[in-house]
PDB file of N, CA and C in Angstrom:
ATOM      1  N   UNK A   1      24.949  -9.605 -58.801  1.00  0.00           N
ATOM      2  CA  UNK A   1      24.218  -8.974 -57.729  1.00  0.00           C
ATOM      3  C   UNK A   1      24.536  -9.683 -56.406  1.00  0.00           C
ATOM      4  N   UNK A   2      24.530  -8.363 -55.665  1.00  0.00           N
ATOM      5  CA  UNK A   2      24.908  -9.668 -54.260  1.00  0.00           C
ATOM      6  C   UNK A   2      23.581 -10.319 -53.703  1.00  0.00           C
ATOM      7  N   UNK A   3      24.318 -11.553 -53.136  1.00  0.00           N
ATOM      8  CA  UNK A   3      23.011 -12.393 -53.018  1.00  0.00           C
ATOM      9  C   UNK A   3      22.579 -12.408 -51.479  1.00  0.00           C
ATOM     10  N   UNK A   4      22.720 -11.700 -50.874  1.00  0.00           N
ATOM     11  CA  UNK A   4      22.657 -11.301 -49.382  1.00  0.00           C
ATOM     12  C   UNK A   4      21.107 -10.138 -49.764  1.00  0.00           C
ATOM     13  N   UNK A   5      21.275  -9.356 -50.974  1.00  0.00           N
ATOM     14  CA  UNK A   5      19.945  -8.737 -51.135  1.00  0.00           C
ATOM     15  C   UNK A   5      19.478  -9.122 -51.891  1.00  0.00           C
ATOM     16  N   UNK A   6      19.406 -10.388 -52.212  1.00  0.00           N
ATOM     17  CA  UNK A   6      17.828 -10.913 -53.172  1.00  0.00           C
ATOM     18  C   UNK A   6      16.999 -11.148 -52.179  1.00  0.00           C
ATOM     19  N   UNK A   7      16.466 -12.020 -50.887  1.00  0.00           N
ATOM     20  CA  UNK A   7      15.533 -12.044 -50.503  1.00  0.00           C
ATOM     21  C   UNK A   7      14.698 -10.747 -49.885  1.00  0.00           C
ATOM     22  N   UNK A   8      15.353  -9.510 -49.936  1.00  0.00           N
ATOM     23  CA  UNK A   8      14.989  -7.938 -49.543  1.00  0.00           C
ATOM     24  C   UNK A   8      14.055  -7.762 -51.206  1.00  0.00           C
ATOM     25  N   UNK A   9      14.590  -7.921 -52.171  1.00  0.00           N
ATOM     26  CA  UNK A   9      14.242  -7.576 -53.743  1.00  0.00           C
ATOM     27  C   UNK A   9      12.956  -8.753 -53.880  1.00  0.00           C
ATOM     28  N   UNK A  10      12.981 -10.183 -53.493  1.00  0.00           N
ATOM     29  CA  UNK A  10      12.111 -10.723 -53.742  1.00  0.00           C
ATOM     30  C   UNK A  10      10.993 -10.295 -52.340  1.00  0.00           C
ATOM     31  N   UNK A  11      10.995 -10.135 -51.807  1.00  0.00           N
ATOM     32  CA  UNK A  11       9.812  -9.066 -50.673  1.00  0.00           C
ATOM     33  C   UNK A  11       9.366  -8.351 -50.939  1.00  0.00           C
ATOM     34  N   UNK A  12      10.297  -7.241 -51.624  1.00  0.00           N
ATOM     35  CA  UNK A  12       9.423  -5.981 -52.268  1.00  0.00           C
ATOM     36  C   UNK A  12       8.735  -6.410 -53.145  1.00  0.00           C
ATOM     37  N   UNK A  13       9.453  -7.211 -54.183  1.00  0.00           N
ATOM     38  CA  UNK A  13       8.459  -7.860 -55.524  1.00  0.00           C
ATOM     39  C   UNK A  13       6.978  -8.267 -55.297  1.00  0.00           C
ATOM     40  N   UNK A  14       7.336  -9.180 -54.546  1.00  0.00           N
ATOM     41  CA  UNK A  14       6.196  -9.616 -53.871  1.00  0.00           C
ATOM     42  C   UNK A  14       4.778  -9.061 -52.987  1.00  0.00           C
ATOM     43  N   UNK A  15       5.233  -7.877 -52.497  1.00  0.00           N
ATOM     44  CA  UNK A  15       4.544  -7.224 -51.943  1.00  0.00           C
ATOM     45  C   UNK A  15       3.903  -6.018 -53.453  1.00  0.00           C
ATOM     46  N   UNK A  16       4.578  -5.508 -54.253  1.00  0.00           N
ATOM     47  CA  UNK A  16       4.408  -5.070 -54.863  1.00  0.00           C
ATOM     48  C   UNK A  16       3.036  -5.993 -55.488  1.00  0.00           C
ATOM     49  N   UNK A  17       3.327  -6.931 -56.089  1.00  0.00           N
ATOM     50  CA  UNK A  17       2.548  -7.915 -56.359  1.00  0.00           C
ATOM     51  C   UNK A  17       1.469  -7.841 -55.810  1.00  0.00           C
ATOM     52  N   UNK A  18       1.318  -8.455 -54.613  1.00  0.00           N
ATOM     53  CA  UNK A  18       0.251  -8.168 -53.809  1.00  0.00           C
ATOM     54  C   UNK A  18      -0.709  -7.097 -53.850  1.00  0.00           C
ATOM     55  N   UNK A  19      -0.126  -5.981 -53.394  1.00  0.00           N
ATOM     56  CA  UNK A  19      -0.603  -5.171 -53.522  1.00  0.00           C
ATOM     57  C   UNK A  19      -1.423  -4.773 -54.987  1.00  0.00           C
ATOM     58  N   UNK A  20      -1.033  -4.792 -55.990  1.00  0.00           N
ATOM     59  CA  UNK A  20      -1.751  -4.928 -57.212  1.00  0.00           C
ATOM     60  C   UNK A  20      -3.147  -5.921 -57.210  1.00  0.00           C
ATOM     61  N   UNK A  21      -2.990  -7.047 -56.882  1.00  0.00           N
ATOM     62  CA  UNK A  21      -3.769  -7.780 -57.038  1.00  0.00           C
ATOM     63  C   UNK A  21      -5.113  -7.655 -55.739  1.00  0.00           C
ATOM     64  N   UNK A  22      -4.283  -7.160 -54.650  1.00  0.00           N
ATOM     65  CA  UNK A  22      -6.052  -6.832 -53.709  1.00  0.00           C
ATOM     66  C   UNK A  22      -6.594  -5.856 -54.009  1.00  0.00           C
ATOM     67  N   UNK A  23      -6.208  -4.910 -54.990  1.00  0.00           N
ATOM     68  CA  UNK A  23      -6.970  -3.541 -55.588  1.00  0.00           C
ATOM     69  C   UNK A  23      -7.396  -4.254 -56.639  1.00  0.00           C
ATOM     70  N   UNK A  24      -7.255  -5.357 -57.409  1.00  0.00           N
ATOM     71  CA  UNK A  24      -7.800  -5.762 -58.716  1.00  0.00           C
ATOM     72  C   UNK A  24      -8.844  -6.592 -57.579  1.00  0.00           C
ATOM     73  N   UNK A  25      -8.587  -7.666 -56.563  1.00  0.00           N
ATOM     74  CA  UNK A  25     -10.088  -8.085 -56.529  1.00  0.00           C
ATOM     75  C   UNK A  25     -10.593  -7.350 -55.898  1.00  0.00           C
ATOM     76  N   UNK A  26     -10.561  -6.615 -54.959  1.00  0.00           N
ATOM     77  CA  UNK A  26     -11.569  -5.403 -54.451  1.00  0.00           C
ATOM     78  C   UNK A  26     -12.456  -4.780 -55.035  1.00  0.00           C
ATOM     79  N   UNK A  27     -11.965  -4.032 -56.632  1.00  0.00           N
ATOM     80  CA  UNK A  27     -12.704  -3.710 -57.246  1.00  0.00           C
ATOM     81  C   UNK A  27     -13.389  -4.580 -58.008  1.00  0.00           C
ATOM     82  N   UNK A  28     -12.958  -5.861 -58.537  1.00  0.00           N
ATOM     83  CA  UNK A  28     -13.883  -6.378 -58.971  1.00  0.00           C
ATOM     84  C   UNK A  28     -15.404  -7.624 -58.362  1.00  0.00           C
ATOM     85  N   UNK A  29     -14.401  -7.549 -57.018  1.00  0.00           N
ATOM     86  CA  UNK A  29     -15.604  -8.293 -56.018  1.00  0.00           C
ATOM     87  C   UNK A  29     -16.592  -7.195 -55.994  1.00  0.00           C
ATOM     88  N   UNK A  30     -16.069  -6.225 -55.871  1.00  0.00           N
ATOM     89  CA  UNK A  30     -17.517  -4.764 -55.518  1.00  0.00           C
ATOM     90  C   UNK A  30     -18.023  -4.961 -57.076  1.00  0.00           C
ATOM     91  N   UNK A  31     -17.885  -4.849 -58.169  1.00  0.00           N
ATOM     92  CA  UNK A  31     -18.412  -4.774 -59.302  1.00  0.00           C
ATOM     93  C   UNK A  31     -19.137  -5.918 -59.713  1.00  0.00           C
ATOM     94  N   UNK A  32     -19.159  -7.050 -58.865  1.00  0.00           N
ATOM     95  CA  UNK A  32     -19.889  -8.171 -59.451  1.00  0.00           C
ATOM     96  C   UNK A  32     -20.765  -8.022 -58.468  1.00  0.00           C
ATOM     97  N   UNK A  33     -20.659  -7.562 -57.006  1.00  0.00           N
ATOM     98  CA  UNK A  33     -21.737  -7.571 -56.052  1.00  0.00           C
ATOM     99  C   UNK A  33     -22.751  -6.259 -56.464  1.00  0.00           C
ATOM    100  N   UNK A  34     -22.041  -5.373 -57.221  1.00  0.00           N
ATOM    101  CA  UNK A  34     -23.043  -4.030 -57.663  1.00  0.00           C
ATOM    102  C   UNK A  34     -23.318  -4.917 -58.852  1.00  0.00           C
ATOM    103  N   UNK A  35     -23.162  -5.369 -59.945  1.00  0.00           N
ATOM    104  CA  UNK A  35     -24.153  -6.234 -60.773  1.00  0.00           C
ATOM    105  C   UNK A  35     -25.330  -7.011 -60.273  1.00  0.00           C
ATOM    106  N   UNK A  36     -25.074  -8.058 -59.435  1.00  0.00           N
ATOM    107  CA  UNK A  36     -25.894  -8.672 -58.963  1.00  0.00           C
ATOM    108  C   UNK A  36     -26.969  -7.780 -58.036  1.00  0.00           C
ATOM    109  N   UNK A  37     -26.764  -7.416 -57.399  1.00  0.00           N
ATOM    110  CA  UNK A  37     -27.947  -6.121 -56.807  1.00  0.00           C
ATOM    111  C   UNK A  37     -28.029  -4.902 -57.357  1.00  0.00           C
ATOM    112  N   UNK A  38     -27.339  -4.397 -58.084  1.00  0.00           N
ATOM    113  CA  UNK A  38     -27.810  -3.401 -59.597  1.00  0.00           C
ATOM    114  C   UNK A  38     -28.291  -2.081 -58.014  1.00  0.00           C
ATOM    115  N   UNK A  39     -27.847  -1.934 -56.820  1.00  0.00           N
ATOM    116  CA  UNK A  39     -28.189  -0.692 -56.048  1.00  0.00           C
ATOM    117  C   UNK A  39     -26.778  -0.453 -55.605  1.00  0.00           C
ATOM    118  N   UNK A  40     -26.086   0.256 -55.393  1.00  0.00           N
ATOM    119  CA  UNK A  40     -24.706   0.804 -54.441  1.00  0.00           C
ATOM    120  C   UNK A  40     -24.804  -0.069 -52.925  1.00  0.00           C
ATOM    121  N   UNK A  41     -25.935   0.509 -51.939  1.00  0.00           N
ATOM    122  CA  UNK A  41     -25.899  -0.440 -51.056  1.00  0.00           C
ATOM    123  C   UNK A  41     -26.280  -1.159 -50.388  1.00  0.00           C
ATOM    124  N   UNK A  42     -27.023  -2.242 -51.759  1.00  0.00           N
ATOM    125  CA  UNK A  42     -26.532  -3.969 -51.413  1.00  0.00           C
ATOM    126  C   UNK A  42     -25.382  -4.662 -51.802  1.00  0.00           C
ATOM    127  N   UNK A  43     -24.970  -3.586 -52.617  1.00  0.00           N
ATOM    128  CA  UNK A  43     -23.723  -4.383 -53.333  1.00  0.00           C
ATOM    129  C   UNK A  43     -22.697  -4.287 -52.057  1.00  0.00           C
ATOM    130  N   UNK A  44     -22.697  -3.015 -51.459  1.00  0.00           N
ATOM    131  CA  UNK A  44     -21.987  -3.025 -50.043  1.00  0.00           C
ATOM    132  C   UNK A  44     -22.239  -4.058 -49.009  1.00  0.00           C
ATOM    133  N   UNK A  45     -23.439  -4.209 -49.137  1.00  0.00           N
ATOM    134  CA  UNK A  45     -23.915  -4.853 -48.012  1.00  0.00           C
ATOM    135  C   UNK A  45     -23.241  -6.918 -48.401  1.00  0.00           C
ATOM    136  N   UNK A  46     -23.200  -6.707 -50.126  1.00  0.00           N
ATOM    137  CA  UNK A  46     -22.977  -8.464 -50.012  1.00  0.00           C
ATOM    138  C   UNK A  46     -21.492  -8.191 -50.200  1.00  0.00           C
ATOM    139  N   UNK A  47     -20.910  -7.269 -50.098  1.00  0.00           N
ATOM    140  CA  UNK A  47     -19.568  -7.542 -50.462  1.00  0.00           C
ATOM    141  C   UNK A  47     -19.431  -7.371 -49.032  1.00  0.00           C
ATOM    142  N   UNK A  48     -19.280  -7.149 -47.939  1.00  0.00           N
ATOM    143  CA  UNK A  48     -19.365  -6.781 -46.839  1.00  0.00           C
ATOM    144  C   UNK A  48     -19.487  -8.867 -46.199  1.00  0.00           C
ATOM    145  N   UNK A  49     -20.752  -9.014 -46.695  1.00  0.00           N
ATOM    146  CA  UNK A  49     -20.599 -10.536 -46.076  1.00  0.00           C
ATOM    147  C   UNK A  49     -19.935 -11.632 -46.635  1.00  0.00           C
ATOM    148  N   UNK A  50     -19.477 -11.517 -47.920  1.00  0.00           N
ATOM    149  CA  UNK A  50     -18.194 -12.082 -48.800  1.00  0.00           C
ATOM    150  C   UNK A  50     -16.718 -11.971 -47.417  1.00  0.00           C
ATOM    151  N   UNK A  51     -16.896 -10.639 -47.182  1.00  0.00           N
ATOM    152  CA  UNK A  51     -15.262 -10.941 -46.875  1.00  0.00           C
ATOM    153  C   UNK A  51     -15.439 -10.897 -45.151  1.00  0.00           C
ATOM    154  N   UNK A  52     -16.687 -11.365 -44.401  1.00  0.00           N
ATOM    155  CA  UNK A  52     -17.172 -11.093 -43.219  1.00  0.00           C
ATOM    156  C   UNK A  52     -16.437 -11.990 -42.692  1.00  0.00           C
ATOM    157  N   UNK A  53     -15.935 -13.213 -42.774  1.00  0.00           N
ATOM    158  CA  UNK A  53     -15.169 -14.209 -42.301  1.00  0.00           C
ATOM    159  C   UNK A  53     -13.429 -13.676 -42.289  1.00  0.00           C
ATOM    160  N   UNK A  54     -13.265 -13.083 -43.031  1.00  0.00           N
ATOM    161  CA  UNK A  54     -11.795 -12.782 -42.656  1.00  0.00           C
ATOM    162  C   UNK A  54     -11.669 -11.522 -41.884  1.00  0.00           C
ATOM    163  N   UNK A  55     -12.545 -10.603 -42.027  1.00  0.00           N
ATOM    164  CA  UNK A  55     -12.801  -9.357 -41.055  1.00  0.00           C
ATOM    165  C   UNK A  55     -12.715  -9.671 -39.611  1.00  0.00           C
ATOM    166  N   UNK A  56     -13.769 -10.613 -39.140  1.00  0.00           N
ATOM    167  CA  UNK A  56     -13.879 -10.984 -37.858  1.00  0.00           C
ATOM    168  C   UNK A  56     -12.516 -11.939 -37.624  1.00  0.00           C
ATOM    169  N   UNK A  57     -11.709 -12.403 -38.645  1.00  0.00           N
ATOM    170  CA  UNK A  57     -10.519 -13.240 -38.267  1.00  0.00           C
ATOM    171  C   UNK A  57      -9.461 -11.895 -37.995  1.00  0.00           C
ATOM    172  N   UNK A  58      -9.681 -10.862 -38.580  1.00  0.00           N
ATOM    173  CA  UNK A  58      -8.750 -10.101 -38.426  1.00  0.00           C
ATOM    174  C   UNK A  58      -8.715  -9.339 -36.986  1.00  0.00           C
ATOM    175  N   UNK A  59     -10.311  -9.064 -36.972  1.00  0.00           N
ATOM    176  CA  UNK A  59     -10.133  -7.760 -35.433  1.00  0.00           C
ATOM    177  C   UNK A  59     -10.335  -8.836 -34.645  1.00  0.00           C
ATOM    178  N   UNK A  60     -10.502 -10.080 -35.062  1.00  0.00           N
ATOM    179  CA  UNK A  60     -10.247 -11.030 -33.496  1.00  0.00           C
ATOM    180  C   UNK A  60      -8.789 -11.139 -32.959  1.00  0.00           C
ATOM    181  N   UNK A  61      -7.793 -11.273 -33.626  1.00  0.00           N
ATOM    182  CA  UNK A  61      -6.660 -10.821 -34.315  1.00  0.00           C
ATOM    183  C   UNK A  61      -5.996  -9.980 -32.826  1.00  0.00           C
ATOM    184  N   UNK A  62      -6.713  -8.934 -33.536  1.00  0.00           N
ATOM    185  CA  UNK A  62      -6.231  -7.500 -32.685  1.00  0.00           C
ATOM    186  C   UNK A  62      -6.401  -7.724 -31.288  1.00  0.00           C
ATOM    187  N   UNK A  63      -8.050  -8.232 -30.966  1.00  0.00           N
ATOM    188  CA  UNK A  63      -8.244  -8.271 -29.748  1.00  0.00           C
ATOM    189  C   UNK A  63      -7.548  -9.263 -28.513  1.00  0.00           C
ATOM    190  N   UNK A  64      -7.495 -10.027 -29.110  1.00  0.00           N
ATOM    191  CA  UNK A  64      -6.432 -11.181 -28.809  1.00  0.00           C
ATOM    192  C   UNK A  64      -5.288 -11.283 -28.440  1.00  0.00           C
ATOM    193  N   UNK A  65      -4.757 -10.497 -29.449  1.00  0.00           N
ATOM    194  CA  UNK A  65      -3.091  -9.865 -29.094  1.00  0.00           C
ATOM    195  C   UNK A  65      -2.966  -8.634 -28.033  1.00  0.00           C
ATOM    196  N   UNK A  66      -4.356  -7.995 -28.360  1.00  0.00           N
ATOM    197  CA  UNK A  66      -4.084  -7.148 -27.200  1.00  0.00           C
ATOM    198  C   UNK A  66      -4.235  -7.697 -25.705  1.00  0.00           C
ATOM    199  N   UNK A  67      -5.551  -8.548 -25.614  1.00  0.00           N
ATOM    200  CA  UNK A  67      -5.676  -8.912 -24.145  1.00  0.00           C
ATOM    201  C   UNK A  67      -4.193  -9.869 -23.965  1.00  0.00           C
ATOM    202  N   UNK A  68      -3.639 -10.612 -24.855  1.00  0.00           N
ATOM    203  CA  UNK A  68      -2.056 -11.154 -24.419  1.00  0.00           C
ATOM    204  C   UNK A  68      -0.831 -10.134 -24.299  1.00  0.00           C
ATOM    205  N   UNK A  69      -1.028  -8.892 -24.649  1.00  0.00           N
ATOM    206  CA  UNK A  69       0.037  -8.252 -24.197  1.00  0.00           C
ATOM    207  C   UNK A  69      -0.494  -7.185 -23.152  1.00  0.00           C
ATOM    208  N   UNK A  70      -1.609  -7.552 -22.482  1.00  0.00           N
ATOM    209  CA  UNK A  70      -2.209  -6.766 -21.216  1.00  0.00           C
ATOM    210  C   UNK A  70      -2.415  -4.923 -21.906  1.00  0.00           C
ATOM    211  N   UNK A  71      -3.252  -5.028 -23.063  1.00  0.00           N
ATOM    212  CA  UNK A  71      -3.514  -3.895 -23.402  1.00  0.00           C
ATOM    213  C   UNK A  71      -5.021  -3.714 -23.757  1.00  0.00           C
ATOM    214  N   UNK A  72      -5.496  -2.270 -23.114  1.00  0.00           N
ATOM    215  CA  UNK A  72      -6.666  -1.710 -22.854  1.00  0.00           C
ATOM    216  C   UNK A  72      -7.306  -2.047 -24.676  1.00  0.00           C
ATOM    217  N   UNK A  73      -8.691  -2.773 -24.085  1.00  0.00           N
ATOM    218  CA  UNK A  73      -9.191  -2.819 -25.764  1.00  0.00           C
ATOM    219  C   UNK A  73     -10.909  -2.310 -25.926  1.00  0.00           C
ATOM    220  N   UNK A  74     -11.089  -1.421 -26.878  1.00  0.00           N
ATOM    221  CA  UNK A  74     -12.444  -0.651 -26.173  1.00  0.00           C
ATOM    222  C   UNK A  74     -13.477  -1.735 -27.379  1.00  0.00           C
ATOM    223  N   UNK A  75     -14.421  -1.106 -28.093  1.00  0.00           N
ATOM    224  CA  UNK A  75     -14.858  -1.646 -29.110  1.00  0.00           C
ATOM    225  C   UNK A  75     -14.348  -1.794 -30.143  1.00  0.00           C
ATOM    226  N   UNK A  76     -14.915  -2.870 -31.205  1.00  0.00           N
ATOM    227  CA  UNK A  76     -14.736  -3.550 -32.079  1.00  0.00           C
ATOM    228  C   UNK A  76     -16.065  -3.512 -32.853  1.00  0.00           C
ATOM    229  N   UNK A  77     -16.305  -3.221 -34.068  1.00  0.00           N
ATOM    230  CA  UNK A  77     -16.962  -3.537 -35.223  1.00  0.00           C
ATOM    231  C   UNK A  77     -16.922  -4.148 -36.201  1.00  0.00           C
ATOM    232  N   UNK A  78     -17.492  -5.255 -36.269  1.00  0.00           N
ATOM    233  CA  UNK A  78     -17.414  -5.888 -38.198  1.00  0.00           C
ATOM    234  C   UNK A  78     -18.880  -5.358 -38.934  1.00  0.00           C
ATOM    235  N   UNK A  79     -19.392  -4.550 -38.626  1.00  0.00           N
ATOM    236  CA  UNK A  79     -20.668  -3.879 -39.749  1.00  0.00           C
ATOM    237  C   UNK A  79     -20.029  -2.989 -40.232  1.00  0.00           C
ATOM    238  N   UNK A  80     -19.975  -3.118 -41.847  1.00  0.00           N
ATOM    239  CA  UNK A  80     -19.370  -2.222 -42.451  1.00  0.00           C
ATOM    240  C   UNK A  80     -20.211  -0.717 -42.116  1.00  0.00           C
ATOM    241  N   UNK A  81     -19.360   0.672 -42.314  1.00  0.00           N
ATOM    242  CA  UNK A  81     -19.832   1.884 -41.874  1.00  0.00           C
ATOM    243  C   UNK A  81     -19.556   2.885 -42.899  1.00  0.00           C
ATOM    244  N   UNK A  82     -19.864   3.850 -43.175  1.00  0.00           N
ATOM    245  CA  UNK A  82     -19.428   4.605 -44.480  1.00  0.00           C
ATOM    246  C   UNK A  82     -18.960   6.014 -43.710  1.00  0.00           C
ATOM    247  N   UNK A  83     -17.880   6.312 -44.406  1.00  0.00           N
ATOM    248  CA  UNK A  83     -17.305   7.350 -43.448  1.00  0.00           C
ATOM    249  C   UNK A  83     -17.590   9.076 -44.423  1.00  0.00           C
ATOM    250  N   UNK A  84     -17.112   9.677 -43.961  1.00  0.00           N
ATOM    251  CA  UNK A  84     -18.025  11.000 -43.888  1.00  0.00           C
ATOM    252  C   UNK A  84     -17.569  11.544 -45.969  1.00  0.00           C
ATOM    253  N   UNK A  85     -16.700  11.282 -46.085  1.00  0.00           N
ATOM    254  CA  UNK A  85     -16.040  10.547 -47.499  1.00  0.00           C
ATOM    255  C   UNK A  85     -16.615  10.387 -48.509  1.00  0.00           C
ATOM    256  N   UNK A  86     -17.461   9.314 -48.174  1.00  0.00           N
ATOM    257  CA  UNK A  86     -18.365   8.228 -49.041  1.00  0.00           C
ATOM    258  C   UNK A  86     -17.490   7.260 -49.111  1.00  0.00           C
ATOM    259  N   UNK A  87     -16.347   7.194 -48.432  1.00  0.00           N
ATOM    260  CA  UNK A  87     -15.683   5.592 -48.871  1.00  0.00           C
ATOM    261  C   UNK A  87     -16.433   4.479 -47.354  1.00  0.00           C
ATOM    262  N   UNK A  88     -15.884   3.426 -47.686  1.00  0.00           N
ATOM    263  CA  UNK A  88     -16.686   2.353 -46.815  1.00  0.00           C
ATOM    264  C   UNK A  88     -15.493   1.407 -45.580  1.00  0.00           C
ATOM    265  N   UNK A  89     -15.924   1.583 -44.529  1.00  0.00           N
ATOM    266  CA  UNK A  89     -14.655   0.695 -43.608  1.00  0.00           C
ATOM    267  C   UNK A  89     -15.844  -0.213 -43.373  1.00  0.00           C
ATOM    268  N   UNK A  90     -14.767  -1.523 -43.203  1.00  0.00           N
ATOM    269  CA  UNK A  90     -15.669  -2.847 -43.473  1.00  0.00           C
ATOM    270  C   UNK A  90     -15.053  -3.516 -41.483  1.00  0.00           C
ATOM    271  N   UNK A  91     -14.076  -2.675 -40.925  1.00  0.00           N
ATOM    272  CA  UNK A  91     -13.665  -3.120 -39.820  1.00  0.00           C
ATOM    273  C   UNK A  91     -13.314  -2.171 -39.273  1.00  0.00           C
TER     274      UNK A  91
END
């Protein structure tokens, strides 16, 4: 194999990877937070403050990069919101 495309093959792998594994803890962080509060939404509500520290690391993120590349930035939310769906945005 040429070796000019293994690090392209080990990226995808990897991402592939990834990707598997934040749908395995997603669902199972929500399934231990719906155990422990035994209602739909508190379990939202504690899985929501489980991952509240990387949320606000993330859209700080955004905002940040935007005011450094001189771009218009309106609001920002970290309270999770449930969209018309029934699925849940946490940012």
């Amino acid at each position: 194999m040429n070796d000019s495309l293994m690090p392209f093959i080990w990226v995808a792998i990897s991402l592939l990877v990834l990707m598997i594994l934040q749908r395995w803890i997603q669902t199972h962080l929500h399934g231990i937070s719906l155990l422990f509060t035994g209602k739909p939404e508190r379990a939202v509500l504690l899985y929501a403050i489980i991952l509240f520290p990387g949320v606000l690391l993330h859209e700080l993120s955004h905002w940040v990069t935007a005011k450094l590349l001189s771009v218009r930035t309106g609001s920002f939310s970290v309270i999770p919101r449930q969209k018309a769906d029934g699925s849940i945005q946490l940012g």
